[in-house]
Structure formats: structure tokens, C-alpha cells
N, C-alpha and C. Protein backbone atom coordinates (compact mmCIF):
# COMPACT_ATOMS: atom_id res chain seq x y z
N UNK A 1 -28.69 12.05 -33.10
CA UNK A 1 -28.09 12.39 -31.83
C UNK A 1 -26.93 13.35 -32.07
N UNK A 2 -26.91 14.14 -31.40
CA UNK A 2 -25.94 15.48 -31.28
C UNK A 2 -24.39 14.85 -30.27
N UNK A 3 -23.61 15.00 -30.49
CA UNK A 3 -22.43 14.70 -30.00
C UNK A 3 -22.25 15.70 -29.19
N UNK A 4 -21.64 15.44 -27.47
CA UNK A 4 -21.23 16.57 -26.87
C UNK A 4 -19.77 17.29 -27.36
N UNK A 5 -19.23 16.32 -27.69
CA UNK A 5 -17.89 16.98 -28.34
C UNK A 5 -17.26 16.54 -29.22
N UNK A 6 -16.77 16.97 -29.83
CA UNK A 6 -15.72 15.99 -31.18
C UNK A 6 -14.41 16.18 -31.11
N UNK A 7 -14.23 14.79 -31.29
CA UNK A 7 -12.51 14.83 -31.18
C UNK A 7 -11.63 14.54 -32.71
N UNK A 8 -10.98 15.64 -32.98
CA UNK A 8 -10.19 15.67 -34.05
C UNK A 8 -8.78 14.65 -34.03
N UNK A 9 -9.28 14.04 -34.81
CA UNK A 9 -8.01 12.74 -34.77
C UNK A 9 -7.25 12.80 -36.05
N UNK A 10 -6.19 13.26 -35.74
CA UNK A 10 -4.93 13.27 -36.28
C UNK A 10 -4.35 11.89 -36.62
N UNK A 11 -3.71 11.45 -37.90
CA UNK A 11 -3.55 9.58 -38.05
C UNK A 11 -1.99 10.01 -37.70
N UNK A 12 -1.18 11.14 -37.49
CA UNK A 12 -0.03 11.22 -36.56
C UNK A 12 0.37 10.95 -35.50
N UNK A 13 -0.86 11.44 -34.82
CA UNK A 13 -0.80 11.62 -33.15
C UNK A 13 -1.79 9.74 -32.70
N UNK A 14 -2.55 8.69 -33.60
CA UNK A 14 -2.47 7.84 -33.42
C UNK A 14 -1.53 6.57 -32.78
N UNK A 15 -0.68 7.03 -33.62
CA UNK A 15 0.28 5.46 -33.16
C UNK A 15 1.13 5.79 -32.35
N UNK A 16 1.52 6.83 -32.03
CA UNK A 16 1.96 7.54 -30.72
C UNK A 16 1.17 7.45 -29.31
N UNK A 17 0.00 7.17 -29.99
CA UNK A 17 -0.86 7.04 -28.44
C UNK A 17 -0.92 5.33 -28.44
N UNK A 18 -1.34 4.91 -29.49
CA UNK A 18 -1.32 3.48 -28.90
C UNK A 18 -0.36 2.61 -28.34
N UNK A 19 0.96 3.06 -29.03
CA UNK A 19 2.30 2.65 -28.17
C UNK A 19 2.33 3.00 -26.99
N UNK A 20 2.03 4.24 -26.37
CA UNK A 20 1.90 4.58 -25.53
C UNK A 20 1.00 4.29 -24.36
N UNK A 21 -0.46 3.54 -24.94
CA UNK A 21 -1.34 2.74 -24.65
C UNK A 21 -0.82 1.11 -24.06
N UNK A 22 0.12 0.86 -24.74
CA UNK A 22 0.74 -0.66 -24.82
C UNK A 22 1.86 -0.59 -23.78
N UNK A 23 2.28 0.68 -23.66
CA UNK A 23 3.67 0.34 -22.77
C UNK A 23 2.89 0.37 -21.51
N UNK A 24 1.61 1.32 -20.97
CA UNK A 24 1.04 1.06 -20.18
C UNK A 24 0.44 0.28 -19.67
N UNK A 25 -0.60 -0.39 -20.42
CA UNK A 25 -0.96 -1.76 -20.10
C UNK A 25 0.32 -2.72 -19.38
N UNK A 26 1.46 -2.72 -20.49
CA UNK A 26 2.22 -3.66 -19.95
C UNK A 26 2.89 -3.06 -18.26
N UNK A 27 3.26 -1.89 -18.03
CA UNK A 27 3.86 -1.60 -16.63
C UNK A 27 2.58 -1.95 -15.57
N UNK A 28 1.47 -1.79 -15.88
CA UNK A 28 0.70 -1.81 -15.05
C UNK A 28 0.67 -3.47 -14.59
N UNK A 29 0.77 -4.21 -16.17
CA UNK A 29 0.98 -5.89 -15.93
C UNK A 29 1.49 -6.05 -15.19
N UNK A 30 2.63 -5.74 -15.28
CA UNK A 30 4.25 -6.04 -14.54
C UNK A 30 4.06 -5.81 -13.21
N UNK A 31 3.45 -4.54 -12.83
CA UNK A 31 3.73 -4.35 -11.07
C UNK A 31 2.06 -3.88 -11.08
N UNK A 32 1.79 -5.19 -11.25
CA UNK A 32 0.18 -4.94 -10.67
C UNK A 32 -0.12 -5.29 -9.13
N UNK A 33 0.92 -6.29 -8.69
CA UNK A 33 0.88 -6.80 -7.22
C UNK A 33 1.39 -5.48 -6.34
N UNK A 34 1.97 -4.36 -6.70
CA UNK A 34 2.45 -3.62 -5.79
C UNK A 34 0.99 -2.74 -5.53
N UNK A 35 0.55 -2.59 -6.74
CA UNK A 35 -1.21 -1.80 -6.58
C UNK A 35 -2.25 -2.76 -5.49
N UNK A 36 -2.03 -4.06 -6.02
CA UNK A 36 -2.59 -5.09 -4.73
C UNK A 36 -2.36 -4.90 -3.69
N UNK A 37 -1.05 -4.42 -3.04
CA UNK A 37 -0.70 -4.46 -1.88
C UNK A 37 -1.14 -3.37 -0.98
N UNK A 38 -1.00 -2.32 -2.22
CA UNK A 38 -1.56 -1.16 -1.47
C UNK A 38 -2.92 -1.41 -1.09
N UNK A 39 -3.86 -1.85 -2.39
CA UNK A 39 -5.22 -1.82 -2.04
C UNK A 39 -5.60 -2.55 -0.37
N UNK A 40 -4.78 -3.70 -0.52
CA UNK A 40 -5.42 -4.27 0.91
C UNK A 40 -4.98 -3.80 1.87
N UNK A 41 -3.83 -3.02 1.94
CA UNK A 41 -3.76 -2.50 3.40
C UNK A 41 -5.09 -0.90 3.74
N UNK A 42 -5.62 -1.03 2.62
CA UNK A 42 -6.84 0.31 2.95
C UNK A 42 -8.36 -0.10 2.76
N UNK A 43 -8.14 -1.09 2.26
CA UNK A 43 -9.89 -1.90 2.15
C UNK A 43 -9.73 -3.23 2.66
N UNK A 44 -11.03 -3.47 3.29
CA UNK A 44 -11.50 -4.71 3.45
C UNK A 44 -12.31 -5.72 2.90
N UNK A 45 -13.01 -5.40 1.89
CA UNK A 45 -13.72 -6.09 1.27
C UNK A 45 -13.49 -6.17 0.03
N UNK A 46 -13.50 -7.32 -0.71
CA UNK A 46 -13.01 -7.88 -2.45
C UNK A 46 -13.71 -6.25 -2.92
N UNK A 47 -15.12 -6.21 -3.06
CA UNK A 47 -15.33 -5.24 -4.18
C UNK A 47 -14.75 -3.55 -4.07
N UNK A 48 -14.07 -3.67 -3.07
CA UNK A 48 -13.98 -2.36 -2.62
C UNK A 48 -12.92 -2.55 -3.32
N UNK A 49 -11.88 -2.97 -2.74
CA UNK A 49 -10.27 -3.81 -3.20
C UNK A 49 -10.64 -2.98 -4.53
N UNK A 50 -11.54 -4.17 -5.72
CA UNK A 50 -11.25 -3.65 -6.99
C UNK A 50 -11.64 -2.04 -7.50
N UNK A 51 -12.62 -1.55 -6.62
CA UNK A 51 -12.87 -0.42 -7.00
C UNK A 51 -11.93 0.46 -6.45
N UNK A 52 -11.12 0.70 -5.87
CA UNK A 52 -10.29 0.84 -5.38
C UNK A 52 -8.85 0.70 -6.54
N UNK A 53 -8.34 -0.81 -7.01
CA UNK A 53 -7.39 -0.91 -7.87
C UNK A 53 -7.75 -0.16 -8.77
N UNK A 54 -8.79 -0.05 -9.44
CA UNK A 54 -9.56 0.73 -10.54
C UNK A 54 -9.22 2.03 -10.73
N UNK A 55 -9.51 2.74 -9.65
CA UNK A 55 -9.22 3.90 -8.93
C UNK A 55 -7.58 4.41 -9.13
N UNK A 56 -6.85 3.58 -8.75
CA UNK A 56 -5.72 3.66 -8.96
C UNK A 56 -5.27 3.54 -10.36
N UNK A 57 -5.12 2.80 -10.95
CA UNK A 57 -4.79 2.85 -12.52
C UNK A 57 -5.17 4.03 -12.93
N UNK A 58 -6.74 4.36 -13.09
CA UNK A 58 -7.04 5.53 -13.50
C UNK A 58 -6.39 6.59 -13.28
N UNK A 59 -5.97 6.49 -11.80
CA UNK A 59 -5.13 7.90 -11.35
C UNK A 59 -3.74 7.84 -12.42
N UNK A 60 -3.28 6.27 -12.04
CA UNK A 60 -1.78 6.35 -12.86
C UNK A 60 -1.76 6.44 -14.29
N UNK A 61 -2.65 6.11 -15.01
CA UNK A 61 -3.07 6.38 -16.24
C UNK A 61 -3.23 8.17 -16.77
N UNK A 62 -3.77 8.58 -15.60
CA UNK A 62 -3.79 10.40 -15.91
C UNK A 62 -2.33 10.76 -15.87
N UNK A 63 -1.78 10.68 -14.77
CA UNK A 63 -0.34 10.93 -14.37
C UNK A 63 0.30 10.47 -15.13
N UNK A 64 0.07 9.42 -15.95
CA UNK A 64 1.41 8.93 -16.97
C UNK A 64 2.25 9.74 -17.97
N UNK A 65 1.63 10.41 -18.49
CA UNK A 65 2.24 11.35 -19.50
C UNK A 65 3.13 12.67 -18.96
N UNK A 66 3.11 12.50 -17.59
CA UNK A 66 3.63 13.87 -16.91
C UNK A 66 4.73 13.05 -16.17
N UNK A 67 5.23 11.67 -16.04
CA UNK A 67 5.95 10.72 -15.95
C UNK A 67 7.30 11.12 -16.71
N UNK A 68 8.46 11.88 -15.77
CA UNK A 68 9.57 12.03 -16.07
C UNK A 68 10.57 10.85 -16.43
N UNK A 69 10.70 10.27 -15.67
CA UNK A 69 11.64 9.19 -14.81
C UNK A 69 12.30 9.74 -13.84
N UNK A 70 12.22 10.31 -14.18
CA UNK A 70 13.49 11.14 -12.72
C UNK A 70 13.48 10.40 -11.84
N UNK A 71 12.79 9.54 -11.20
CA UNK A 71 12.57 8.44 -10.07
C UNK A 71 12.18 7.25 -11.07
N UNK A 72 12.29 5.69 -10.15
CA UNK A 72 12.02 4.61 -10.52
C UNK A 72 10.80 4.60 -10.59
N UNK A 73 9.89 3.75 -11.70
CA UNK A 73 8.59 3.82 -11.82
C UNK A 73 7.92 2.83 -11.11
N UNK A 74 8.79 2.03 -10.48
CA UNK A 74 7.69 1.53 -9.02
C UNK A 74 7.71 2.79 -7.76
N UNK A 75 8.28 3.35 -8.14
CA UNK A 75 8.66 4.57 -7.01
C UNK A 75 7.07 5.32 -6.99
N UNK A 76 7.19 5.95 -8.08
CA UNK A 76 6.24 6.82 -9.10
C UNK A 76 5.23 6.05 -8.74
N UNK A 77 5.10 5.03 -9.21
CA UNK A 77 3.42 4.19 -8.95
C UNK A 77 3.25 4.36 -7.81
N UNK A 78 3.99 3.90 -6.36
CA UNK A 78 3.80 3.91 -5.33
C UNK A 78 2.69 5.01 -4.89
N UNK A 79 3.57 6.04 -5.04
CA UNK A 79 3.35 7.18 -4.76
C UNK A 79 2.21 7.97 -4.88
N UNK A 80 1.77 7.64 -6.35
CA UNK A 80 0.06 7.69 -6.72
C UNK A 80 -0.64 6.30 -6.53
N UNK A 81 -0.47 5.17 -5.78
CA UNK A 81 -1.52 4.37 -5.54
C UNK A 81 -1.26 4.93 -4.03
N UNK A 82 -0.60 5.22 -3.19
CA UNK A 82 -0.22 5.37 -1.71
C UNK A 82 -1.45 6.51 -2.05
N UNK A 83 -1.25 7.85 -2.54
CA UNK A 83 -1.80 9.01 -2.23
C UNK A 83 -3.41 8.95 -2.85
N UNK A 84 -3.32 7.89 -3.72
CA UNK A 84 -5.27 7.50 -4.21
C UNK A 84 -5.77 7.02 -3.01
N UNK A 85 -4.93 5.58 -2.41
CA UNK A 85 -5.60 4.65 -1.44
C UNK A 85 -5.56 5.58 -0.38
N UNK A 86 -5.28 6.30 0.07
CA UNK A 86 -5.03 7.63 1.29
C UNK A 86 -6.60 8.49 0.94
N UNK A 87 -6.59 9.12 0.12
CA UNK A 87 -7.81 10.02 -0.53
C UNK A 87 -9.05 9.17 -0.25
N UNK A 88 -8.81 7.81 -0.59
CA UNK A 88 -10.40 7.15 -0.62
C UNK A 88 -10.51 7.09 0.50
N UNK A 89 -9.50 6.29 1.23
CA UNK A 89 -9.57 5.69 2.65
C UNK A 89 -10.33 7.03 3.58
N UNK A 90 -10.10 8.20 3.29
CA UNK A 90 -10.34 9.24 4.29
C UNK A 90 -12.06 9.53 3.17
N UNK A 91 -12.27 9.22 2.40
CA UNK A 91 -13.88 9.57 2.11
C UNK A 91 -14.13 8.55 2.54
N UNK A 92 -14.61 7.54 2.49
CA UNK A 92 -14.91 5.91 2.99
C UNK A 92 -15.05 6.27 4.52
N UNK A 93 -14.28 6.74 5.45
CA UNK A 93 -14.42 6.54 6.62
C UNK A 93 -15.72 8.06 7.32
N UNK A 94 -15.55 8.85 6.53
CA UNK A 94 -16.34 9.97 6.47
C UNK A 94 -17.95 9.33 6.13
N UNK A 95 -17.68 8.60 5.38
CA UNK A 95 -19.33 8.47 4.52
C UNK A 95 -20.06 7.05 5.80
N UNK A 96 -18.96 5.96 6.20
CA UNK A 96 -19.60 4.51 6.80
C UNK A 96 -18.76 4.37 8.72
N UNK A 97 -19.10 4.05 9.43
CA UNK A 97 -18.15 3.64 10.21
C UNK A 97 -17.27 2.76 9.95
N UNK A 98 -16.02 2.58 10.02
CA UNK A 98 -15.02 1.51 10.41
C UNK A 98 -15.08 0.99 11.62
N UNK A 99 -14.64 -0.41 11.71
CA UNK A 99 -14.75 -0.91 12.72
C UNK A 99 -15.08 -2.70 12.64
N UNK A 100 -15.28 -3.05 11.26
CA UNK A 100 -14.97 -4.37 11.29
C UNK A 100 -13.32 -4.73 11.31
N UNK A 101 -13.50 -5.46 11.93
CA UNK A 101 -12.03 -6.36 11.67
C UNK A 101 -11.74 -7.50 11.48
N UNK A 102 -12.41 -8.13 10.49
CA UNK A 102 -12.59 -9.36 9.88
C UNK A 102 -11.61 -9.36 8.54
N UNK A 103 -10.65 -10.47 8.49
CA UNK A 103 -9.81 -10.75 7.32
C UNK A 103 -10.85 -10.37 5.98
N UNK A 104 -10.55 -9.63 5.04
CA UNK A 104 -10.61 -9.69 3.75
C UNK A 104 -11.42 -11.62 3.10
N UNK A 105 -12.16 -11.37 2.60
CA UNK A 105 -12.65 -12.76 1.87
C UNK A 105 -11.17 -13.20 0.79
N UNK A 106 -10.26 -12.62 0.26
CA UNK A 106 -9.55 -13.02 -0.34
C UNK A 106 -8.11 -13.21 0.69
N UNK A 107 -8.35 -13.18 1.62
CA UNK A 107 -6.97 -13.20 2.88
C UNK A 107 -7.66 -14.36 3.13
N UNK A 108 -8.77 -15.26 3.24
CA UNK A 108 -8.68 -16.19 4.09
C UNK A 108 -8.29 -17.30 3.26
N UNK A 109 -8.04 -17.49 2.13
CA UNK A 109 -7.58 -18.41 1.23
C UNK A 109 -7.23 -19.55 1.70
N UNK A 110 -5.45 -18.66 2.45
CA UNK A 110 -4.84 -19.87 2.63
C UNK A 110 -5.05 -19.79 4.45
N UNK A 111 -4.68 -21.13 4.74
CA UNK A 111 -5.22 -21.84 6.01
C UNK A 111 -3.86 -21.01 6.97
N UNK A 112 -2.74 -20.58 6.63
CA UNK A 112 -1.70 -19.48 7.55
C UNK A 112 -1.82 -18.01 8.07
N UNK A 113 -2.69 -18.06 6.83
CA UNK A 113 -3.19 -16.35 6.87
C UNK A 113 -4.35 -16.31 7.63
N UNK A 114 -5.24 -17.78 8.01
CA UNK A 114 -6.20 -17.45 8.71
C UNK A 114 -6.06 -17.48 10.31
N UNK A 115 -4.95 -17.65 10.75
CA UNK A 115 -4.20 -17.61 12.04
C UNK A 115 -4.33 -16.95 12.78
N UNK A 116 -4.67 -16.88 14.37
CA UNK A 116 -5.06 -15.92 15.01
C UNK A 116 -4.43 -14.82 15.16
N UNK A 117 -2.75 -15.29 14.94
CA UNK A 117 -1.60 -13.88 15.36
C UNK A 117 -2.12 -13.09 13.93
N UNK A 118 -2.34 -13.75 12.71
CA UNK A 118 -2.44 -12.22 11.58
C UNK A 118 -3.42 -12.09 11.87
N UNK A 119 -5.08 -12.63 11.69
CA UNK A 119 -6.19 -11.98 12.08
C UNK A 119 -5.72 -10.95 13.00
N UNK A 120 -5.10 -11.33 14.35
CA UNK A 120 -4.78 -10.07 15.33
C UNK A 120 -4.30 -9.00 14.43
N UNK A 121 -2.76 -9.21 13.88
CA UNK A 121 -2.26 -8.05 13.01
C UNK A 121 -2.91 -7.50 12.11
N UNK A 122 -3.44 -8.27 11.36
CA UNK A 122 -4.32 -7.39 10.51
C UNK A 122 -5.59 -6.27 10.94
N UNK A 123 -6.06 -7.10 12.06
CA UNK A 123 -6.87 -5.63 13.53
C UNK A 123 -6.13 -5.11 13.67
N UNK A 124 -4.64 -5.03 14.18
CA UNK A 124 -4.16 -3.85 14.49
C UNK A 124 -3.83 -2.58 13.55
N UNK A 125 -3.43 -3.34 12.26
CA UNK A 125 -3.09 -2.54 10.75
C UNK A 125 -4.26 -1.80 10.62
N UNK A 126 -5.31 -2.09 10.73
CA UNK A 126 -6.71 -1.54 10.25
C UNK A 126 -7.28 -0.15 11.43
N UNK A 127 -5.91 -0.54 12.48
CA UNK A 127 -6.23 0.62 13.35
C UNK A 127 -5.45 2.22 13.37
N UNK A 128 -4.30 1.35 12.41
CA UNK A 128 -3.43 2.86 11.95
C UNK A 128 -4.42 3.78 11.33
N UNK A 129 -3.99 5.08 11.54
CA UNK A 129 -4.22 6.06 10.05
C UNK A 129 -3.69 5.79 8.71
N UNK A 130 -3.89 6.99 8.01
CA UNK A 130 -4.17 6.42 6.52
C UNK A 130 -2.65 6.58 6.20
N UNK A 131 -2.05 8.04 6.89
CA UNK A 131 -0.07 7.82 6.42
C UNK A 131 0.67 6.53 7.19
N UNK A 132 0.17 6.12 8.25
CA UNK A 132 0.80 5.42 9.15
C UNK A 132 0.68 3.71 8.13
N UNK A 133 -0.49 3.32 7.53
CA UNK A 133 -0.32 2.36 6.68
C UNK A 133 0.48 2.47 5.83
N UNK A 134 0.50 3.56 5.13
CA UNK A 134 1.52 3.94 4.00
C UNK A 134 2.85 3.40 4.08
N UNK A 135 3.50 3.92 5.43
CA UNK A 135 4.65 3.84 5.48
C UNK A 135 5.16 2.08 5.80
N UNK A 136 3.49 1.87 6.42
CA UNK A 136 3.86 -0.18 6.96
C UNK A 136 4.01 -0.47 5.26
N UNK A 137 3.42 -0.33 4.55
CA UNK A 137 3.09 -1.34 3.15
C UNK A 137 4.58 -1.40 2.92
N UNK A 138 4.79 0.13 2.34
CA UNK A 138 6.48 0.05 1.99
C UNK A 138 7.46 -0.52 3.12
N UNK A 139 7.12 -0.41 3.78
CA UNK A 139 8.15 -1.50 4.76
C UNK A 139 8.05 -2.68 4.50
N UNK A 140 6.87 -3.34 4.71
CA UNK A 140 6.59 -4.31 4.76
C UNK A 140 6.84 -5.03 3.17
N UNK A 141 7.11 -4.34 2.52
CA UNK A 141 7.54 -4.35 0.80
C UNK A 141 8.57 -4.58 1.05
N UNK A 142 9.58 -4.36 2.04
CA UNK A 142 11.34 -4.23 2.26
C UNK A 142 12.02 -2.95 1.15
N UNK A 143 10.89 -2.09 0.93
CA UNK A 143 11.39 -0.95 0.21
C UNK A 143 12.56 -0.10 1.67
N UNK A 144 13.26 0.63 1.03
CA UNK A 144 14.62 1.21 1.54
C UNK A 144 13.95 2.37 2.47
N UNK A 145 14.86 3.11 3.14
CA UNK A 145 14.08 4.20 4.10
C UNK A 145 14.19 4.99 2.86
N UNK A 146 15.64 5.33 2.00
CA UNK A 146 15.46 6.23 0.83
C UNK A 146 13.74 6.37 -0.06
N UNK A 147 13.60 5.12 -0.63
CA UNK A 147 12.63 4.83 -1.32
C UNK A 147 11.75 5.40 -0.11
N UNK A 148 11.57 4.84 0.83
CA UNK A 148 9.82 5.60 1.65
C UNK A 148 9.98 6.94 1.38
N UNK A 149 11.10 7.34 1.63
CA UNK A 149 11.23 9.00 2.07
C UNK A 149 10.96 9.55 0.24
N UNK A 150 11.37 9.09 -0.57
CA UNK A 150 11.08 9.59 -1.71
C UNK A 150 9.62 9.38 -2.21
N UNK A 151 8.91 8.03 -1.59
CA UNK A 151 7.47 8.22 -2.13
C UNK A 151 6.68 8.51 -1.45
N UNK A 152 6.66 8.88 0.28
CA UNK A 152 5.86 9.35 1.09
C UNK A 152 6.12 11.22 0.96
N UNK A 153 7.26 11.69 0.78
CA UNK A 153 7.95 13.10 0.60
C UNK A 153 7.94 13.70 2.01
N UNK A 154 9.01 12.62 2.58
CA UNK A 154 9.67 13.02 4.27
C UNK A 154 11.05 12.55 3.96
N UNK A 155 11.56 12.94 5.00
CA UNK A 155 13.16 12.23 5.11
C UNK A 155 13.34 11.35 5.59
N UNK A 156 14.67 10.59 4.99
CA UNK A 156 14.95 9.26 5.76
C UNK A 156 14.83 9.36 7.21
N UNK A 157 15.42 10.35 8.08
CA UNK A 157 15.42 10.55 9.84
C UNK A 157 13.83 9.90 10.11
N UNK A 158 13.04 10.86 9.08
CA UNK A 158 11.50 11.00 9.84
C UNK A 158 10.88 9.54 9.48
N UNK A 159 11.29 9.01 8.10
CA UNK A 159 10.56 7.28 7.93
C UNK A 159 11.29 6.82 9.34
N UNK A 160 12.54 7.12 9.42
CA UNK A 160 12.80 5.67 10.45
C UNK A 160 12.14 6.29 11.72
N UNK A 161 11.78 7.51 12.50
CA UNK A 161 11.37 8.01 13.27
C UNK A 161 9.95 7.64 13.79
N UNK A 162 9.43 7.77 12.44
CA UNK A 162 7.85 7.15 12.29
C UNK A 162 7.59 5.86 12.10
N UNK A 163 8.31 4.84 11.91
CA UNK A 163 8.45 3.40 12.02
C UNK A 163 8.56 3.34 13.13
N UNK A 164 9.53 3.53 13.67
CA UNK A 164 9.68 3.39 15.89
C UNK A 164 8.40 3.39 16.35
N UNK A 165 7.77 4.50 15.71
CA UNK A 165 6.16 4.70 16.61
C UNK A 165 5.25 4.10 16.01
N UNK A 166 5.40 3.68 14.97
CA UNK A 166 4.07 2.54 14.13
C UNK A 166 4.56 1.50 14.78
N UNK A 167 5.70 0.73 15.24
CA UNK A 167 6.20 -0.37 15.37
C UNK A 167 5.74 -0.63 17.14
N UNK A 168 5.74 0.95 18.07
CA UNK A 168 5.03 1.01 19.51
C UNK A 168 3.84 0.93 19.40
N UNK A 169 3.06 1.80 18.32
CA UNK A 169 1.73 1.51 18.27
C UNK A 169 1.05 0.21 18.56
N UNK A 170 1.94 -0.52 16.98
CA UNK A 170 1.23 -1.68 16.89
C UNK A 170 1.15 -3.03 18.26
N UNK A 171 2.57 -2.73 18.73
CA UNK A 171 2.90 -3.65 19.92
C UNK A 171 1.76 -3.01 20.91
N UNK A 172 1.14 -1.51 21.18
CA UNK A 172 0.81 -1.64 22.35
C UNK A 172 -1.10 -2.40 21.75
N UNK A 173 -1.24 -1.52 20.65
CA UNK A 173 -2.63 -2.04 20.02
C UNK A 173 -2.55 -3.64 20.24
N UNK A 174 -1.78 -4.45 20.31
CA UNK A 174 -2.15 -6.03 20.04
C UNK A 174 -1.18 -6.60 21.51
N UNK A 175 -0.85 -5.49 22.31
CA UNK A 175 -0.91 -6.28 23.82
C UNK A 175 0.54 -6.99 23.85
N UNK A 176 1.51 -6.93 23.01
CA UNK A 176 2.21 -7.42 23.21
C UNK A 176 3.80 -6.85 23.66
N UNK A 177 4.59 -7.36 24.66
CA UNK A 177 5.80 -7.08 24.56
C UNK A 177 7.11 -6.86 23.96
């Protein structure tokens, strides 16, 4: 068998990558629930969820090495799981209709979450667009208007501007005062 390509491995440039391999694994350990969070506010179903988390790592895994700090690296993650789960969410809706609004198989767990007021909220969440979730997750994270405005790339005026109207939306979507 013919190899499509060969990779010249340097025993220098080794242990530089596997450290580098290890610190990743571990950040991804560490704030794997913030990738969770994103995933469910853009899928509904477990396998999607993971193909989806999948999706994301991969992205943050490419992007890692171009990883300044210049910002906090939950910032940074945000930012590329927000703008992956955004990208899919808009092929997904192109390719199937939306329009279930049935809790997630892993939301019905616990017996609080299966409650009619979140079932409701969670219909209404599923009725935003794909920036308009964005900006609920990080809220709903209790991330800062700074932090939205730095991982969505708007200003603080416009997060809190655009919260007012996700926050009318949602009240008028679910009927309430």
C-alpha cells in the first residue's frame, strides 16, 4: 500500500506536541460543561448534542495553537463553541425542518426539569435565532455584559440592548406578562 503522504517526525518537535496534547485534553476536561451548555441550547437530541460537542473540540483543537491569551480561555472557548454551534445550527435547519419542541432525552432526567414552565421555556429558547441563543447561554451562564460583548464581538450597550429584546421576545413567545 502506497501512503498518501508522509509525515516527517522530528523526536524535537515530539514532546512539544504531546505536552501540548496534555494541556489540551486537560482544559477541555476542566470546562467541558461550558461546551455542554452550548451544545443544548442548539440541539435537541442526545446524538446530535454529541456530534455536535465533537464538532466543537475539533474546532477548538484547530484554533488552539493560534491561542494568544490575550482573553480568558473560557472566553476563547466560548467563542468557538458559540460560533461552531451557530454554523451547524444554520446547516441543520437548511437540510430538516425544526419544529419539535420536546425536552432533550437527557433534560428529562430530573423530575424539575420536566415541568411544564421549562418544557414551555425551553419551546420558547428553541424559537430564538441562532445569535439570539448565543447571547441567552452566556447570560444564562451569569457571564458579564463585558464577557458577552467580548465573545459575541458587539458592545456592552448592544448585549444589554439585545437582552431587552430576547427577554420581550421570550415573554411575548410564552404568553406571559
Amino acid at each position: 500500500m502506497i501512503p498518501l503522504f508522509s509525515i516527517q517526525i522530528n523526536q524535537e518537535n515530539v514532546e512539544p506536541l504531546k505536552e501540548t496534547e496534555r494541556k489540551f485534553v486537560e482544559l477541555v476536561d476542566k470546562h467541558q460543561n461550558l461546551i455542554h451548555k452550548v451544545c443544548r441550547m442548539y440541539v435537541d437530541h442526545r446524538s446530535d448534542h454529541n456530534d455536535l460537542f465533537q464538532e466543537v473540540v475539533l474546532q477548538l483543537w484547530k484554533a488552539y495553537p493560534s491561542f494568544k491569551g490575550q482573553a480568558k480561555i473560557t472566553t476563547w472557548m466560548y467563542r468557538v463553541a458559540l460560533y461552531t454551534a451557530m454554523s451547524d445550527f444554520k446547516k441543520r435547519r437548511k437540510t430538516r425542518l425544526l419544529g419539535t419542541h420536546e425536552l432533550p432525552p437527557y433534560a428529562t432526567r430530573n423530575e424539575a426539569e420536566s415541568t411544564y414552565e421549562l418544557e414551555h421555556l425551553n419551546t420558547a429558547i428553541h424559537q430564538l435565532n441562532a445569535a439570539e441563543r448565543g447571547i441567552l447561554t452566556l447570560y444564562l451562564d451569569e457571564r458579564s455584559y463585558q464577557e458577552i460583548s467580548e465573545i459575541i464581538g458587539i458592545t456592552e450597550t448592544n448585549v444589554g440592548v439585545r437582552l431587552n429584546r430576547i427577554k420581550k421576545k421570550l415573554k411575548t413567545i410564552m404568553n406571559v406578562s
